[in-house]
PDB file of N, CA and C in Angstrom:
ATOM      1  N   UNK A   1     -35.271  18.436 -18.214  1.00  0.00           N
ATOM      2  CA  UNK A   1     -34.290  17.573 -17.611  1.00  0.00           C
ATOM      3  C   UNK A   1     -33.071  17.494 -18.531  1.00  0.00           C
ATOM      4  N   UNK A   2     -32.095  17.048 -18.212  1.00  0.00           N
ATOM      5  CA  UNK A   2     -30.699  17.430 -18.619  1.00  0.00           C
ATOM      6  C   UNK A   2     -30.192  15.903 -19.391  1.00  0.00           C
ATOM      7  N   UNK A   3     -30.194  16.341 -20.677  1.00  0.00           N
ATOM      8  CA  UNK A   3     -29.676  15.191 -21.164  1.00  0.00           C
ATOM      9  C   UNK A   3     -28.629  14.939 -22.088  1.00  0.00           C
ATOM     10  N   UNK A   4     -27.687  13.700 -21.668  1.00  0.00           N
ATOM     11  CA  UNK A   4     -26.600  13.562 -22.126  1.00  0.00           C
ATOM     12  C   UNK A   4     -26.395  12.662 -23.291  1.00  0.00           C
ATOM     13  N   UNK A   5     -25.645  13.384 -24.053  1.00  0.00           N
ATOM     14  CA  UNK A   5     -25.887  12.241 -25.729  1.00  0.00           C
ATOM     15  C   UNK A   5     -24.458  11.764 -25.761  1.00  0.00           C
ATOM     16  N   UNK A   6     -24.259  10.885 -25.683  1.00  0.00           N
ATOM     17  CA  UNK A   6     -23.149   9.978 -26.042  1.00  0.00           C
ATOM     18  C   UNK A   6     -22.758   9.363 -27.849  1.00  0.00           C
ATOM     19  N   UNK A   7     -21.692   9.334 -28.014  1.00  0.00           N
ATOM     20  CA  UNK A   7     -21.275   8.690 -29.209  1.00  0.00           C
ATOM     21  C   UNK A   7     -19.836   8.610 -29.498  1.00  0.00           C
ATOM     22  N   UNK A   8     -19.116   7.825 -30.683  1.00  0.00           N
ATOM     23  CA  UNK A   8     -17.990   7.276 -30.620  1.00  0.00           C
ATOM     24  C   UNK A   8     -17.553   6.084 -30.330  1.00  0.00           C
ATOM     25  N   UNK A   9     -18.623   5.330 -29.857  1.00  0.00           N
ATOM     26  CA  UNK A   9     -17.925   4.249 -29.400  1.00  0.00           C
ATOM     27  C   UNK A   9     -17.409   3.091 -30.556  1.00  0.00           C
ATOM     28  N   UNK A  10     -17.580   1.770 -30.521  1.00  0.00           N
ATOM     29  CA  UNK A  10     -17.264   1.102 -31.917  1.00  0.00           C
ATOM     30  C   UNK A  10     -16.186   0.010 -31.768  1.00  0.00           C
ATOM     31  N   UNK A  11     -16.167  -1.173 -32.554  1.00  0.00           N
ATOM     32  CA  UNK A  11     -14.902  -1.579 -32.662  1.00  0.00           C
ATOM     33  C   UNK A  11     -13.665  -1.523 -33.108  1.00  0.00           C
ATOM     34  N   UNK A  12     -12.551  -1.868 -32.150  1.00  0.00           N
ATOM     35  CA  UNK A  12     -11.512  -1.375 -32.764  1.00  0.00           C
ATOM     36  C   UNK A  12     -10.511  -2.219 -32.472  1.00  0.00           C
ATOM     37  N   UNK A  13      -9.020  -2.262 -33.128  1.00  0.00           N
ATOM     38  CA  UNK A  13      -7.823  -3.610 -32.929  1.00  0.00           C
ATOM     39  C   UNK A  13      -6.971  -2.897 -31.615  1.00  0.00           C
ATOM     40  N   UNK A  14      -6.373  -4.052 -31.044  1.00  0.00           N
ATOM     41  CA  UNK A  14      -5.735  -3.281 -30.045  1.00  0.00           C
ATOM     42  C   UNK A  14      -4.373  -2.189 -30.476  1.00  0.00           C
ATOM     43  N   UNK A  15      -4.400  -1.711 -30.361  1.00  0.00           N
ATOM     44  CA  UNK A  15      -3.322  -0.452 -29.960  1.00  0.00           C
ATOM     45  C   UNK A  15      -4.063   0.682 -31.163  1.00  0.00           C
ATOM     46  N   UNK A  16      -5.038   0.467 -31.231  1.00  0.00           N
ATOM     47  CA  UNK A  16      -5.992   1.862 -31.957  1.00  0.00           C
ATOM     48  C   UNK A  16      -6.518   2.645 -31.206  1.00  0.00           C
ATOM     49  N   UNK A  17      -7.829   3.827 -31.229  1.00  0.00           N
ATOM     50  CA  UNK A  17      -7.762   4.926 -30.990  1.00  0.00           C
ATOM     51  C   UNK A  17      -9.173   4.794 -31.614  1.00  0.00           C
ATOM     52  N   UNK A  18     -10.124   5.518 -30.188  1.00  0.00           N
ATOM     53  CA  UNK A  18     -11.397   6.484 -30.268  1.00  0.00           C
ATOM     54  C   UNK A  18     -11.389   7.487 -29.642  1.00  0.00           C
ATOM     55  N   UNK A  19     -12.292   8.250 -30.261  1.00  0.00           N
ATOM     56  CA  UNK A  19     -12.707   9.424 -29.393  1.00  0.00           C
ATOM     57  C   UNK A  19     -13.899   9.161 -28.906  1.00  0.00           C
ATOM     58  N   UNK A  20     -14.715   9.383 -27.699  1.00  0.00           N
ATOM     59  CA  UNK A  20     -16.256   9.239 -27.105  1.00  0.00           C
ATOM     60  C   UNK A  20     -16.525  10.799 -26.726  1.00  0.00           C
ATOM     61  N   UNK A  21     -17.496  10.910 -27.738  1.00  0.00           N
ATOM     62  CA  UNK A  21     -18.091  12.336 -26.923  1.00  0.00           C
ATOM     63  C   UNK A  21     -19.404  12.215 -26.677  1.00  0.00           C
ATOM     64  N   UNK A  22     -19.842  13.337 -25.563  1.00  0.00           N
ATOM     65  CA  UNK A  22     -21.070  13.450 -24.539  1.00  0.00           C
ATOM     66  C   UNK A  22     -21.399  14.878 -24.581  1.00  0.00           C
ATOM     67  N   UNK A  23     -22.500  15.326 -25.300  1.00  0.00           N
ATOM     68  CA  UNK A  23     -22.777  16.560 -25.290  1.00  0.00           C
ATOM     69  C   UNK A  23     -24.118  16.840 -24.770  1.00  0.00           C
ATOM     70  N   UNK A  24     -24.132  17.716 -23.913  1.00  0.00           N
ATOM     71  CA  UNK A  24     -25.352  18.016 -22.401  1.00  0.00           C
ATOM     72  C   UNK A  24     -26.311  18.988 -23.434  1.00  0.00           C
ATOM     73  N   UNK A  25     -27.537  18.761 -23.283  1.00  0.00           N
ATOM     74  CA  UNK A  25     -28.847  19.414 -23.586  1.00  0.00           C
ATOM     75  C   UNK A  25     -29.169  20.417 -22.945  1.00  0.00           C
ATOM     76  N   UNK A  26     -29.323  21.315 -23.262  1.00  0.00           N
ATOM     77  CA  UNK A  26     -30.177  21.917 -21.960  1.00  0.00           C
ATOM     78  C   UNK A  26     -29.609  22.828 -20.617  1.00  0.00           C
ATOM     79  N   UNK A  27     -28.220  22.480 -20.526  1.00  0.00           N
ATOM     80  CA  UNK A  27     -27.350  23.035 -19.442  1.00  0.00           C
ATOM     81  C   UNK A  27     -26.219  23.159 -20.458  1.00  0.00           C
ATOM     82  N   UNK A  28     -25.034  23.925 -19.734  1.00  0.00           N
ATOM     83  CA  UNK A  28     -23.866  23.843 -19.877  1.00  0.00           C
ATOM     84  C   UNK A  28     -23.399  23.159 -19.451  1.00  0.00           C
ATOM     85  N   UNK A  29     -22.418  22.573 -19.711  1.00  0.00           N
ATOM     86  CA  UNK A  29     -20.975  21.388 -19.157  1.00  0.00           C
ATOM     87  C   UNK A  29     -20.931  22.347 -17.836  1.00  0.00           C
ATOM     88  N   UNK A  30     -20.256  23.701 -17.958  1.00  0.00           N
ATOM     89  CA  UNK A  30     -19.647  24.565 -16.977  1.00  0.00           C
ATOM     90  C   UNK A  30     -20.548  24.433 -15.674  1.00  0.00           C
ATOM     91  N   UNK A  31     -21.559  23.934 -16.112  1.00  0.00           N
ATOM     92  CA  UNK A  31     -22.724  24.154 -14.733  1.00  0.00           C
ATOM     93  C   UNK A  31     -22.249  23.613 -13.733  1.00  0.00           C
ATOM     94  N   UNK A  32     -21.743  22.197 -14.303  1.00  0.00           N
ATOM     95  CA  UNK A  32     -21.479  21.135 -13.036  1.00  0.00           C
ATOM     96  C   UNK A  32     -20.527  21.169 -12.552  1.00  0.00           C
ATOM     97  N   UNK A  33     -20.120  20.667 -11.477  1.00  0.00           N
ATOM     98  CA  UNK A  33     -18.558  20.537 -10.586  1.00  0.00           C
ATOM     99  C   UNK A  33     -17.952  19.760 -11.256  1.00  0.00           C
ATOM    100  N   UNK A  34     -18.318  18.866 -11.948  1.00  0.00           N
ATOM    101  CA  UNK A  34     -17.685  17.681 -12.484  1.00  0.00           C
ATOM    102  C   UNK A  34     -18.391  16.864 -13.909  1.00  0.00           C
ATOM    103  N   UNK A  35     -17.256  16.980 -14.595  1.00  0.00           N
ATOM    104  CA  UNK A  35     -17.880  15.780 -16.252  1.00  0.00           C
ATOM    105  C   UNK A  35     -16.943  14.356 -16.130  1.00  0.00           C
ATOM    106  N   UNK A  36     -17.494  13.842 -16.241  1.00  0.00           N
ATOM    107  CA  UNK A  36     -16.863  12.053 -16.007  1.00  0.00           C
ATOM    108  C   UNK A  36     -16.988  11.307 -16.623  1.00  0.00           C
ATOM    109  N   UNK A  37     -16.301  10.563 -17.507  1.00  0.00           N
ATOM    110  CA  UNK A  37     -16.279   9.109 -17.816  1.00  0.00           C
ATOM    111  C   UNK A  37     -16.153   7.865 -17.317  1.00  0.00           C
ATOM    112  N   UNK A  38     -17.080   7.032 -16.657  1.00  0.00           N
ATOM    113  CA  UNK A  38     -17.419   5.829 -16.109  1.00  0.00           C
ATOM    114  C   UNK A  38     -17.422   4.303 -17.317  1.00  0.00           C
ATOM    115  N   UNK A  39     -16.910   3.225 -16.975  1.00  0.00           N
ATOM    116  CA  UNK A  39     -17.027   2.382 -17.922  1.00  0.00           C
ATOM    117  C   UNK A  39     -17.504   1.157 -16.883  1.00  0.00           C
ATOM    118  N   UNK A  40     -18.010   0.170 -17.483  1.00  0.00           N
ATOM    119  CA  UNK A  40     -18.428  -0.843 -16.931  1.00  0.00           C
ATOM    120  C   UNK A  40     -18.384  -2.216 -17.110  1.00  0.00           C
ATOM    121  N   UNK A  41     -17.056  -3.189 -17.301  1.00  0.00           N
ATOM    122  CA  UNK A  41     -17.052  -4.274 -18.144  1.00  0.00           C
ATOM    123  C   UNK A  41     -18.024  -5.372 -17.558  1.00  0.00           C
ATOM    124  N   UNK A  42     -18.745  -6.456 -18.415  1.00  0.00           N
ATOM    125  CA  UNK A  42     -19.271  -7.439 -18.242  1.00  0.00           C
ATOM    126  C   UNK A  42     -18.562  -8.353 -17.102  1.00  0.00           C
ATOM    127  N   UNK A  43     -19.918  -8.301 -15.583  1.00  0.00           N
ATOM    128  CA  UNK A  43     -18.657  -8.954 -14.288  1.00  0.00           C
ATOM    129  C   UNK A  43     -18.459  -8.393 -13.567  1.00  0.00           C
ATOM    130  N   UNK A  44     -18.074  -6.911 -14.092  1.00  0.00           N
ATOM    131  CA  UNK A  44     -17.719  -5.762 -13.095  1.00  0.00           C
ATOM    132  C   UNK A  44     -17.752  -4.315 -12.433  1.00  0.00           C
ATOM    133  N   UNK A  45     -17.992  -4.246 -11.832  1.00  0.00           N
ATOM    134  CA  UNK A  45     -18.491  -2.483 -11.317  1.00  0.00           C
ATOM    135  C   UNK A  45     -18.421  -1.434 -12.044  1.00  0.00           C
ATOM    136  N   UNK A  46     -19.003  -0.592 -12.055  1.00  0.00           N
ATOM    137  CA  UNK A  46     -18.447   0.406 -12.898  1.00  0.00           C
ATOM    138  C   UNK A  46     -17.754   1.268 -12.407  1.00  0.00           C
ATOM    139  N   UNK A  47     -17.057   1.504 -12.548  1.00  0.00           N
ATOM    140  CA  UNK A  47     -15.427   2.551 -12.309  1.00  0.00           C
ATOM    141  C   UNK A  47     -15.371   3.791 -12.785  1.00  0.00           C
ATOM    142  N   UNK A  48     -14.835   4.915 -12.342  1.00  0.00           N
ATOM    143  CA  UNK A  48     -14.248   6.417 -12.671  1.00  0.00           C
ATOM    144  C   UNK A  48     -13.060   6.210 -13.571  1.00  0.00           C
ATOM    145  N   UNK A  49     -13.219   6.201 -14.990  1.00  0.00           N
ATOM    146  CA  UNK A  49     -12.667   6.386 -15.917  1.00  0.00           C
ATOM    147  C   UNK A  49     -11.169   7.914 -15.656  1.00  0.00           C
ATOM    148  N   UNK A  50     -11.905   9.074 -15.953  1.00  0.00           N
ATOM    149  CA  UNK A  50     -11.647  10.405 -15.957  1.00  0.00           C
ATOM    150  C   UNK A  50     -12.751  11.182 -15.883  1.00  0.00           C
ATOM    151  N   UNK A  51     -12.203  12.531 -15.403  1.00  0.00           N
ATOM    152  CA  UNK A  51     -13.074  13.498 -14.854  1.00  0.00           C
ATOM    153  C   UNK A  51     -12.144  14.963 -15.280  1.00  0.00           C
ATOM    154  N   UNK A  52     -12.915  16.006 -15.089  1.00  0.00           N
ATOM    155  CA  UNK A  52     -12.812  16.872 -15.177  1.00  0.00           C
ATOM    156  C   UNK A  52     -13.476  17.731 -14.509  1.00  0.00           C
ATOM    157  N   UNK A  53     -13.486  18.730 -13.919  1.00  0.00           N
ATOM    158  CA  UNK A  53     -14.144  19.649 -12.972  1.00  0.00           C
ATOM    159  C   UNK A  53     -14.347  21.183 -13.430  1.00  0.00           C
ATOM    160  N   UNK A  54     -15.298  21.830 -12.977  1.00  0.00           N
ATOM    161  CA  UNK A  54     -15.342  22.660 -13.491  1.00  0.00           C
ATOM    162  C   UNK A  54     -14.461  23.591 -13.690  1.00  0.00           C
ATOM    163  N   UNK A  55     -13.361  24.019 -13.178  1.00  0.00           N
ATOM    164  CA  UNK A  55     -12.278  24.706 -13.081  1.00  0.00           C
ATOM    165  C   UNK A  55     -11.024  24.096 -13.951  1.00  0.00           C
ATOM    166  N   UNK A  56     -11.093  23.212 -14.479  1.00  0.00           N
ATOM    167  CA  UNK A  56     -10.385  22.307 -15.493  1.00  0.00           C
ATOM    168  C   UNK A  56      -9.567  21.513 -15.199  1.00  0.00           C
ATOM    169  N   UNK A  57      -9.477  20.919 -13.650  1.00  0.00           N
ATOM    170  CA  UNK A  57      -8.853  20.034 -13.439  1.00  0.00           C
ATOM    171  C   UNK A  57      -9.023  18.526 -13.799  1.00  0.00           C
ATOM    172  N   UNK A  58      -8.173  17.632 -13.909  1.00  0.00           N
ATOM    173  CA  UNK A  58      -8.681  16.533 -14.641  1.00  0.00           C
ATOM    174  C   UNK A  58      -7.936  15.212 -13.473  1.00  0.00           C
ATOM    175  N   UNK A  59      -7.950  14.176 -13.475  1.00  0.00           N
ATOM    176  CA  UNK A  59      -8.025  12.895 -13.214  1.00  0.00           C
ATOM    177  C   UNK A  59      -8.233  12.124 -13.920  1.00  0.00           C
ATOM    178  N   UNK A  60      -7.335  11.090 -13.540  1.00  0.00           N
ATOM    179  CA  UNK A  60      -7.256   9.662 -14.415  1.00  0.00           C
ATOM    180  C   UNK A  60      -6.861   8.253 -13.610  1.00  0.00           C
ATOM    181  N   UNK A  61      -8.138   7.006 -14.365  1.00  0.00           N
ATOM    182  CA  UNK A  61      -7.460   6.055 -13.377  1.00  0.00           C
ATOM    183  C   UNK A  61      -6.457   5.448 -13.932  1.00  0.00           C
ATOM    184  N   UNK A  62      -5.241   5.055 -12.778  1.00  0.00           N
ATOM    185  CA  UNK A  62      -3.998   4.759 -12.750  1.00  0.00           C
ATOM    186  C   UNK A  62      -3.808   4.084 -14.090  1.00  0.00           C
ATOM    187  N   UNK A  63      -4.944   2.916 -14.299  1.00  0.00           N
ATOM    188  CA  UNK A  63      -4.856   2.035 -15.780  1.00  0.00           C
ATOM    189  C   UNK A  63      -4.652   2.955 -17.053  1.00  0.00           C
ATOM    190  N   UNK A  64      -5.241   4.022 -16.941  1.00  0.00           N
ATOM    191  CA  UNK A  64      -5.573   4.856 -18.033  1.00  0.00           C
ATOM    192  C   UNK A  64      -4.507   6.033 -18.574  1.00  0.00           C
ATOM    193  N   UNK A  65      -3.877   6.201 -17.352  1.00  0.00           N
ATOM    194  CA  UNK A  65      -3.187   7.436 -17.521  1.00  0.00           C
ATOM    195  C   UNK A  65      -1.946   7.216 -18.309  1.00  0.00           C
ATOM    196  N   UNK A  66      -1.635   8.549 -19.293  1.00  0.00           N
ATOM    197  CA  UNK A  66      -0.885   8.311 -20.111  1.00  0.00           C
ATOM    198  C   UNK A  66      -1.402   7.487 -21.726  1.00  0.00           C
ATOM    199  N   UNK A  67      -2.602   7.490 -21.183  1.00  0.00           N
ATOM    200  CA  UNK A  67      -3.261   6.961 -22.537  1.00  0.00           C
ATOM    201  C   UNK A  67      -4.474   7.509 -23.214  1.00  0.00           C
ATOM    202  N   UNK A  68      -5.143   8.207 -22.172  1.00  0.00           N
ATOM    203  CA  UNK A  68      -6.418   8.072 -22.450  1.00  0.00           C
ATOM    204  C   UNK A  68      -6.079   9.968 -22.181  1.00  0.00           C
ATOM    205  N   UNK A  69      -7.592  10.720 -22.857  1.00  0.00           N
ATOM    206  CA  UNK A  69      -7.223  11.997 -22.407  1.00  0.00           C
ATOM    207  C   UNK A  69      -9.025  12.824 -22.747  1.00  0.00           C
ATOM    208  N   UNK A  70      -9.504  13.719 -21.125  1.00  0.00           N
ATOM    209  CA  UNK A  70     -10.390  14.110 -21.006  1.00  0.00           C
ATOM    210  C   UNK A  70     -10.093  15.180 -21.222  1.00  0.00           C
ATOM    211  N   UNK A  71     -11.018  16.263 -22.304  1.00  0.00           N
ATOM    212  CA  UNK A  71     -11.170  17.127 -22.529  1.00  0.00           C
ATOM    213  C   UNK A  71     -12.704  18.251 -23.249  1.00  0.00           C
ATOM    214  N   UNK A  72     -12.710  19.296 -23.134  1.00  0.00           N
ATOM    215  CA  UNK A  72     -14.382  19.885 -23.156  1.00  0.00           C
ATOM    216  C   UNK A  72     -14.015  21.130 -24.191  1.00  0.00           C
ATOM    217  N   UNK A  73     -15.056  21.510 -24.694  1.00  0.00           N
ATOM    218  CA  UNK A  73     -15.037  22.544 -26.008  1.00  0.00           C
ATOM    219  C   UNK A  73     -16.412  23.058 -25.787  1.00  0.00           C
ATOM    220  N   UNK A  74     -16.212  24.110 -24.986  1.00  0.00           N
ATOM    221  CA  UNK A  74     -17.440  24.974 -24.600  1.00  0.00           C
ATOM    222  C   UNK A  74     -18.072  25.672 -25.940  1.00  0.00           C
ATOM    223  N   UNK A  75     -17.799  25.666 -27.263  1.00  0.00           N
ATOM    224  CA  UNK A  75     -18.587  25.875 -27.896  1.00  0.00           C
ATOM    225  C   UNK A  75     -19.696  24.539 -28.476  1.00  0.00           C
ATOM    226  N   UNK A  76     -19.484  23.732 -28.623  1.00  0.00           N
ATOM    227  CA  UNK A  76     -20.109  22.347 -28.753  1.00  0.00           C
ATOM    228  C   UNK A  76     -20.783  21.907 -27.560  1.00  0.00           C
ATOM    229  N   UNK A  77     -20.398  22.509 -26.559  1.00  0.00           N
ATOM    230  CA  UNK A  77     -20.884  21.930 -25.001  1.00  0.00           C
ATOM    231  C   UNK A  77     -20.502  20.656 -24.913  1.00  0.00           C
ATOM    232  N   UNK A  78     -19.753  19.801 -25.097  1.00  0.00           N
ATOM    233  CA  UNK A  78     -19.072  19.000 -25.544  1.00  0.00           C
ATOM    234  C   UNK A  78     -17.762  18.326 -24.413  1.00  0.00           C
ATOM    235  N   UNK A  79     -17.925  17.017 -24.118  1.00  0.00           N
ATOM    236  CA  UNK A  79     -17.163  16.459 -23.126  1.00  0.00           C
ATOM    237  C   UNK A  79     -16.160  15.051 -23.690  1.00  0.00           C
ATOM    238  N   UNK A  80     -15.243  15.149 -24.109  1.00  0.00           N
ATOM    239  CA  UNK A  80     -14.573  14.081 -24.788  1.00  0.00           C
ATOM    240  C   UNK A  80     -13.553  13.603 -24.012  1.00  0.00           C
ATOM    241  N   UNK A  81     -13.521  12.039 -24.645  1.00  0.00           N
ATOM    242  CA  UNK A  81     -12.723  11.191 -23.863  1.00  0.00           C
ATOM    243  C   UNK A  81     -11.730  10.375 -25.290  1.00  0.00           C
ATOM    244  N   UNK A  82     -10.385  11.255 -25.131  1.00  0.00           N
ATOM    245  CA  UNK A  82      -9.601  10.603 -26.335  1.00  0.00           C
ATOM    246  C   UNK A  82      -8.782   9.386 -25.967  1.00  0.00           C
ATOM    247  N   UNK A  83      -9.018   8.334 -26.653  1.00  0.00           N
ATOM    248  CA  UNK A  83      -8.265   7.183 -26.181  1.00  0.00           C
ATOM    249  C   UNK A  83      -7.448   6.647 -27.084  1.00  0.00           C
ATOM    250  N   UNK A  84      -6.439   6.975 -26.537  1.00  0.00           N
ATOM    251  CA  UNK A  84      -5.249   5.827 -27.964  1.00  0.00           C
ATOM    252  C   UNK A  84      -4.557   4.675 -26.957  1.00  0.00           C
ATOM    253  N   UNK A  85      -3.983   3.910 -27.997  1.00  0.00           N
ATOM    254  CA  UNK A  85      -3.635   2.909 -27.065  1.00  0.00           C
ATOM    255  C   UNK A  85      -4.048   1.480 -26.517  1.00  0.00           C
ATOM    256  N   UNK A  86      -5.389   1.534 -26.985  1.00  0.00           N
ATOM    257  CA  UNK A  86      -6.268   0.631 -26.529  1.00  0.00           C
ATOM    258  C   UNK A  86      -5.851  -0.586 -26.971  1.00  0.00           C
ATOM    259  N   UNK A  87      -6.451  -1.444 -25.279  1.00  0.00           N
ATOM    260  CA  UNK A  87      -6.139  -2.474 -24.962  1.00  0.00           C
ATOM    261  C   UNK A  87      -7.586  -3.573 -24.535  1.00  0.00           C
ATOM    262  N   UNK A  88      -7.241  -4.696 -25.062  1.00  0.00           N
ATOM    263  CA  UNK A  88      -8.508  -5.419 -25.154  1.00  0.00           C
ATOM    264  C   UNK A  88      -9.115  -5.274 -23.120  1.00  0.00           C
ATOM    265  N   UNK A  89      -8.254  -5.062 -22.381  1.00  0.00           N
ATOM    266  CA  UNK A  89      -9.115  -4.866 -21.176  1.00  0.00           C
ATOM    267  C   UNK A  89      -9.747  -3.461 -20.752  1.00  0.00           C
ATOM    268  N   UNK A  90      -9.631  -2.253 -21.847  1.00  0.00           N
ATOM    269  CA  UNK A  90     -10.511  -1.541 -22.045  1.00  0.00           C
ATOM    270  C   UNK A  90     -12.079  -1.674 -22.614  1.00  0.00           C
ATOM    271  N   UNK A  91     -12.123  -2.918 -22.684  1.00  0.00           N
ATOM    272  CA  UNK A  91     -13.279  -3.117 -23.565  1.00  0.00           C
ATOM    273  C   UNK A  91     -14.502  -3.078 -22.115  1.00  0.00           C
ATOM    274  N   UNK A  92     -15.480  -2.690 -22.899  1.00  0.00           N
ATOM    275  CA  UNK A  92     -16.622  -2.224 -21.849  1.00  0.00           C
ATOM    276  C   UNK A  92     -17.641  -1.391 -22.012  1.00  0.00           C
ATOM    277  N   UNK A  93     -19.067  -0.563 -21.866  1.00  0.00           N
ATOM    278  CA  UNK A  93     -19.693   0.111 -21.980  1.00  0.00           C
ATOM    279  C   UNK A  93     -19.231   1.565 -21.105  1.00  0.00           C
ATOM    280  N   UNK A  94     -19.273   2.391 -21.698  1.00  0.00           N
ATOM    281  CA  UNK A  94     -18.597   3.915 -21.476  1.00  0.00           C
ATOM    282  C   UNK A  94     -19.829   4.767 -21.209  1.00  0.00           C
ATOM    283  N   UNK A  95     -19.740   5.053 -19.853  1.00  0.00           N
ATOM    284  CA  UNK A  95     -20.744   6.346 -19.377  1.00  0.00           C
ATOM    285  C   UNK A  95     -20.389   7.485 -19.445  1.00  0.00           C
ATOM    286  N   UNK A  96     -21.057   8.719 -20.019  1.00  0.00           N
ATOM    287  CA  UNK A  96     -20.675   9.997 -19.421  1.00  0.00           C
ATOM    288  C   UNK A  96     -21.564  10.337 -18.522  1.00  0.00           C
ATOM    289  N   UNK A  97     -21.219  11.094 -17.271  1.00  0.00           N
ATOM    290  CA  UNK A  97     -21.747  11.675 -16.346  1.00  0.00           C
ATOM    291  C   UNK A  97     -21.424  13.182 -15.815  1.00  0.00           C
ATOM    292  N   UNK A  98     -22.682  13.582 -15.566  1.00  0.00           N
ATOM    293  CA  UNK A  98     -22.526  15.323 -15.401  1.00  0.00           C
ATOM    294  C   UNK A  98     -23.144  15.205 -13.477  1.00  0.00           C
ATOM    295  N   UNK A  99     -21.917  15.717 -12.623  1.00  0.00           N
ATOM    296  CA  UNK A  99     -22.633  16.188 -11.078  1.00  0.00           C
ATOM    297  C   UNK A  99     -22.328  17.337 -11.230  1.00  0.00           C
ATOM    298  N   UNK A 100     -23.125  17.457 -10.007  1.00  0.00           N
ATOM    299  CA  UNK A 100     -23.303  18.965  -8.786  1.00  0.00           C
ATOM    300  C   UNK A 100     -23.719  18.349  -7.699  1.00  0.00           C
ATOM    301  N   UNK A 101     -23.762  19.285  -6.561  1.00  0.00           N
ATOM    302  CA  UNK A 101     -24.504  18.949  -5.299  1.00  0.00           C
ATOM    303  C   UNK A 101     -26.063  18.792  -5.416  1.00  0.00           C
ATOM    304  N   UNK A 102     -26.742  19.106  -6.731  1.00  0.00           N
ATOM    305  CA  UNK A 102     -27.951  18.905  -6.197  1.00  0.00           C
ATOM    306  C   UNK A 102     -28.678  17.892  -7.354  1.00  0.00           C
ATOM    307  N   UNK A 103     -27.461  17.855  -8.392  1.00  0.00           N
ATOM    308  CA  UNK A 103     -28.127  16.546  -9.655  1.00  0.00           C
ATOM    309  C   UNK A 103     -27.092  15.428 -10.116  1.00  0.00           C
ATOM    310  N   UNK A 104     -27.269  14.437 -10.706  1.00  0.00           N
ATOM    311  CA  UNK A 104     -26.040  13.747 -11.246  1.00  0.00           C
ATOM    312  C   UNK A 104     -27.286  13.026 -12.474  1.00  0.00           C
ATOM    313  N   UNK A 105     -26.575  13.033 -13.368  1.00  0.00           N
ATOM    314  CA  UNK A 105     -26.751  12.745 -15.079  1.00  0.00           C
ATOM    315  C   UNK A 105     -26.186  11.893 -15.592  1.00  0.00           C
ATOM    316  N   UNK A 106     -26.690  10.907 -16.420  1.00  0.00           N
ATOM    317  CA  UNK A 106     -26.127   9.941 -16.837  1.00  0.00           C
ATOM    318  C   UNK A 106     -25.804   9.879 -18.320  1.00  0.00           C
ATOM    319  N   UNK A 107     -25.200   9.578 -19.143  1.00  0.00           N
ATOM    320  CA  UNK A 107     -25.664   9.258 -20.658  1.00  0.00           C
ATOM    321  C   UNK A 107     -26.192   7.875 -20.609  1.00  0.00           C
ATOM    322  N   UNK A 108     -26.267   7.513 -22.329  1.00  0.00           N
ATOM    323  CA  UNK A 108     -27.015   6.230 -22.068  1.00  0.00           C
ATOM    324  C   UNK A 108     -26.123   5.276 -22.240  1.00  0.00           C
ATOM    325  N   UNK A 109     -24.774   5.757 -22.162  1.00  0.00           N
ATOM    326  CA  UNK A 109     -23.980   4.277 -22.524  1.00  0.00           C
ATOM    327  C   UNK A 109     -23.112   4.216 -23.974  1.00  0.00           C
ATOM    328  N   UNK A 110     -22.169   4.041 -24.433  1.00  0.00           N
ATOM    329  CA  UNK A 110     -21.970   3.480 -25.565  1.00  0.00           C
ATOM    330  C   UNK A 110     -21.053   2.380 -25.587  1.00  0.00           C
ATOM    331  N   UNK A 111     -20.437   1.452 -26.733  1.00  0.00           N
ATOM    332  CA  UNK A 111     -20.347  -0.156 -26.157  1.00  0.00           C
ATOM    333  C   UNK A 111     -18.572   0.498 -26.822  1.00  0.00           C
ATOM    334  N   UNK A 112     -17.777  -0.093 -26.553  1.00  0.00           N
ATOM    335  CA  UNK A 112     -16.099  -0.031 -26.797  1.00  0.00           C
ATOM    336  C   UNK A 112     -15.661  -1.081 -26.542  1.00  0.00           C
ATOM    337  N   UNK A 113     -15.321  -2.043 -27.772  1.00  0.00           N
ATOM    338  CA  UNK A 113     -14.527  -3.473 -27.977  1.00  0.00           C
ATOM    339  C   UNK A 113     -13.593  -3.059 -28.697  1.00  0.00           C
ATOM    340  N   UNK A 114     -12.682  -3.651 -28.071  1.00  0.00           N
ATOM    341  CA  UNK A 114     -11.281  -3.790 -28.255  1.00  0.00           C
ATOM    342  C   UNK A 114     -10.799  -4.972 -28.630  1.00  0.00           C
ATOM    343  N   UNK A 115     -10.468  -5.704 -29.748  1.00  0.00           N
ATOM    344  CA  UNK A 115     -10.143  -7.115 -30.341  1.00  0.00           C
ATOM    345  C   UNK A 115      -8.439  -6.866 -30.325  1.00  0.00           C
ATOM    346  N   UNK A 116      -8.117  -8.266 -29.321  1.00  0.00           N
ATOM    347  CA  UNK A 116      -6.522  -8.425 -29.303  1.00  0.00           C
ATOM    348  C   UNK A 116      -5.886  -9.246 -30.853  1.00  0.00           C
TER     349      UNK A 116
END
């Protein structure tokens, strides 16, 4: 089974900067249609961060864009989510997720506080 390792997360002051990376076991990144970052604040749904697809297209939500930046390094197998900028309503638990049509993968989470 396909598993996703997460890390990076951590505290940080507002207008600083992490990187979160998610590196897949077992498969390639390339396998899937899609690598994603999902976050989930305390209260509230969890949301489509950014994505990337297998063909290298990327997406960003409106909050994010211009700040935040998804990118993959097929030698690491490796799915990163660079964030500068940060703002205490980024704060939240950060998913990576790997689909296709026939699986979807989760990581386990890592925690991202942001102190104003």
């Amino acid at each position: 089974q396909v598993q996703l390792v997460e890390s990076g997360g951590g505290l940080v002051q507002a207008g600083g900067s992490l990187r979160l990376s998610c590196t897949a076991a077992s498969e390639s990144i390339f396998r899937f249609n899609a690598m994603s970052w999902y976050r989930q604040a305390p209260g509230k749904q969890r949301e489509l961060v950014a994505g990337i697809t297998s063909g290298g297209s990327t997406n960003y939500e409106d909050s994010v864009k211009g700040r935040f930046t998804i990118s993959r390094d097929s030698a690491k197998n490796t799915v990163y989510l660079q964030m500068n900028s940060l703002k205490p309503e980024d704060t939240a638990v950060y998913y990576c997720n790997a689909h296709n049509f026939l699986h979807n993968y989760w990581g386990q989470g890592t925690q991202v506080t942001v102190s104003s």
